[in-house]
Protein backbone atom coordinates (compact mmCIF):
# COMPACT_ATOMS: atom_id res chain seq x y z
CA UNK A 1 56.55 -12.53 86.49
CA UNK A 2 55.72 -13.22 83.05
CA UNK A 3 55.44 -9.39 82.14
CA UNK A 4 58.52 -8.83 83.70
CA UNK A 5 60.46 -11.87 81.11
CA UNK A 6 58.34 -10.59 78.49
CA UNK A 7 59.64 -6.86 79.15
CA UNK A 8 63.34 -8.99 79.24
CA UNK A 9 63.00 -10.44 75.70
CA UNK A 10 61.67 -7.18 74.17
CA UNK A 11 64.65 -5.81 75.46
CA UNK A 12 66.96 -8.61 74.29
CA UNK A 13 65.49 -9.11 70.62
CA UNK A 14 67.53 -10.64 67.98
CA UNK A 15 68.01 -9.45 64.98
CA UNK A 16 65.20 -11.42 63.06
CA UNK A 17 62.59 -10.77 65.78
CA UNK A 18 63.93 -6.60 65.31
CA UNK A 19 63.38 -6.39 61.52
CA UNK A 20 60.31 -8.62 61.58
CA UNK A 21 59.17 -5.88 64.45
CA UNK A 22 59.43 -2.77 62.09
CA UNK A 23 57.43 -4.27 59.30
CA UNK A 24 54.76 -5.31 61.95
CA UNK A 25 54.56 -1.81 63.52
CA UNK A 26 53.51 -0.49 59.65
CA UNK A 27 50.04 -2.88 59.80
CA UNK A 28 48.93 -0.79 62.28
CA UNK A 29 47.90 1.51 59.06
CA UNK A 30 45.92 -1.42 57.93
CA UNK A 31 43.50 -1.63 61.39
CA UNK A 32 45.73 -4.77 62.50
CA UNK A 33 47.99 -3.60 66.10
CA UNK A 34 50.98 -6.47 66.78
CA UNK A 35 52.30 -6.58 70.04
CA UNK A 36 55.51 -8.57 70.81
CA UNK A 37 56.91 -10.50 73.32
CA UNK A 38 53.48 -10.68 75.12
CA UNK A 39 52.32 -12.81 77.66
CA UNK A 40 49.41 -15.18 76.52
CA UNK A 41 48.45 -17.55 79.15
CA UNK A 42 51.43 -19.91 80.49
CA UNK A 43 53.48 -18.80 77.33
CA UNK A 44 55.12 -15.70 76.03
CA UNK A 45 54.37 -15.26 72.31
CA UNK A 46 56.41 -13.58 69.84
CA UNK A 47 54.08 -11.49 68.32
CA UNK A 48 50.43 -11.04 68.90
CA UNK A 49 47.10 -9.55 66.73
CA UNK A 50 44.28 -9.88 69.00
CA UNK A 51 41.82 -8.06 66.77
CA UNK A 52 42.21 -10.80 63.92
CA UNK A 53 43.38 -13.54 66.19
CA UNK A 54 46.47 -14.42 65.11
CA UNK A 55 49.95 -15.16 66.54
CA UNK A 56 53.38 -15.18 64.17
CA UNK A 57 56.27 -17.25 65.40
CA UNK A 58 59.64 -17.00 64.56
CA UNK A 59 61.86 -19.89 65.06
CA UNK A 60 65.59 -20.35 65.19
CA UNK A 61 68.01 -22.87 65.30
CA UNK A 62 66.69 -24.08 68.41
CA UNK A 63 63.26 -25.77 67.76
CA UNK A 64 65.17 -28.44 66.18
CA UNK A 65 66.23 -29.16 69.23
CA UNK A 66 64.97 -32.58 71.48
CA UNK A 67 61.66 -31.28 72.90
CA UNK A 68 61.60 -28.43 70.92
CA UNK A 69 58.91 -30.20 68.44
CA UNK A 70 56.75 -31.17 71.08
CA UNK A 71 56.64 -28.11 73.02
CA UNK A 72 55.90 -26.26 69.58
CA UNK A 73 53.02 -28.65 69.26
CA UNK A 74 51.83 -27.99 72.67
CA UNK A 75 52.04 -24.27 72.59
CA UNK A 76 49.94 -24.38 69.10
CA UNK A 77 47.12 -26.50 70.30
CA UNK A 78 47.18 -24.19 73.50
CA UNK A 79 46.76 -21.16 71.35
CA UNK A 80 44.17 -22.93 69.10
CA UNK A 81 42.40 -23.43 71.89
CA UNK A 82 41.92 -20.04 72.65
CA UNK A 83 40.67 -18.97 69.12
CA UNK A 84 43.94 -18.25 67.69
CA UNK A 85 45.29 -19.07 64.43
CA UNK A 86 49.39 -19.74 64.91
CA UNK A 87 52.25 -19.26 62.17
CA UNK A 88 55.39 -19.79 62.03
CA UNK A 89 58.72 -18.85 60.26
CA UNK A 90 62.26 -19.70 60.86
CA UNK A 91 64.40 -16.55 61.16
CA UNK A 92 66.14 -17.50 57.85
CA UNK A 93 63.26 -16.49 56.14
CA UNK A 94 63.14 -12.91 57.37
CA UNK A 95 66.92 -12.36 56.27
CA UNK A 96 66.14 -13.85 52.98
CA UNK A 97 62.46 -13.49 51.98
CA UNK A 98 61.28 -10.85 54.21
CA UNK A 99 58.69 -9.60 51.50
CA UNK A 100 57.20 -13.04 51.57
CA UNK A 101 56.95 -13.73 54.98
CA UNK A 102 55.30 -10.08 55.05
CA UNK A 103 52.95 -10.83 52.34
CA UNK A 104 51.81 -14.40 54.13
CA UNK A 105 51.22 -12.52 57.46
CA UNK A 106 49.35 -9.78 55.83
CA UNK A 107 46.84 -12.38 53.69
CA UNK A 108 46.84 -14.51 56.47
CA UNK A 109 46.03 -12.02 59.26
CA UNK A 110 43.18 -10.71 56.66
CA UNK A 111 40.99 -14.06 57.05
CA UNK A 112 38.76 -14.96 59.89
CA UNK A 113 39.95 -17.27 62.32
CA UNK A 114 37.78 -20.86 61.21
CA UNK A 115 35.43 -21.74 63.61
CA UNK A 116 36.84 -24.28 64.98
CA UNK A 117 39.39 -21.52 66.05
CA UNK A 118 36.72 -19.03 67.38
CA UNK A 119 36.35 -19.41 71.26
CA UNK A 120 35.32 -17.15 73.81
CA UNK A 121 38.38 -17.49 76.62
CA UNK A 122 40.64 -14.43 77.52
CA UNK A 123 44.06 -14.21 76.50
CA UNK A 124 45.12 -15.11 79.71
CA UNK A 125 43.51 -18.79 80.03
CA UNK A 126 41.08 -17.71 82.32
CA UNK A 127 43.91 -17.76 85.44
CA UNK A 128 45.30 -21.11 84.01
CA UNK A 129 48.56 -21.68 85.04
C-alpha cells in the first residue's frame, strides 16, 4: 500500500519537488544516492539519503495548516528516532534560492548524524505500523 502511494506521488510531483529532484539526482557523483517519495515506516518521505542519514522536506502552503505543525513535529521525532537527521524547506525557497537550499543539503548531508541521532532500527520501524 504505501509503495503503491509512494509510486502515486512520484508520479504526481509538483513542480518544486521536480526541480529539487534533478539537483538531487547530481549528488549521486558525490557518493550520496536520494531517493524520493519513499516509504519510511508509517510515513512517506520526500526525499531520502540512507547512506548519510538524512531526510529533506519540502513544504508548501499546507503545513500552515491546523494540524499541520503537529504532525510535522511528530513525523520529525519519528524519523529522529530512527537515526535520521530531518530538514526542511518551503517550496518558495527552491523557486527563489535553489543554490542555497542546494548548498545547505550538500554541507548538511556531509556531517555525521549526532549520536543522539545514530540508532540501529530499519527504515521500516521494525513492522511498526
Amino acid at each position: 500500500m504505501a509503495d503503491k502511494l509512494a509510486r502515486l506521488l512520484r508520479e504526481n510531483a509538483t513542480d518544486a519537488e521536480r526541480i529539487l529532484w534533478a539537483e538531487l539526482r547530481a549528488f549521486k557523483r558525490g557518493g550520496m544516492h536520494f531517493r524520493r517519495q519513499a516509504p519510511f515506516g508509517r510515513y512517506i518521505v520526500d526525499f531520502v539519503c540512507h547512506s548519510r542519514r538524512l531526510v529533506v522536506e519540502l513544504d508548501g502552503s499546507q503545513h500552515g495548516a491546523a494540524g499541520a505543525v503537529e504532525y510535522d513535529e511528530q513525523r520529525t521525532a519519528y524519523l529522529n528516532s530512527r537515526g535520521y537527521r530531518v530538514i526542511r524547506f518551503g517550496n518558495w525557497e527552491i523557486f527563489q534560492e535553489l543554490p542555497r537550499v542546494v548548498d545547505a543539503i550538500a554541507r548538511i548531508a556531509a556531517l555525521p548524524p549526532p549520536e543522539a541521532l545514530r540508532a540501529s532500527t530499519s527504515p521500516q520501524g521494525g513492522g511498526e505500523k
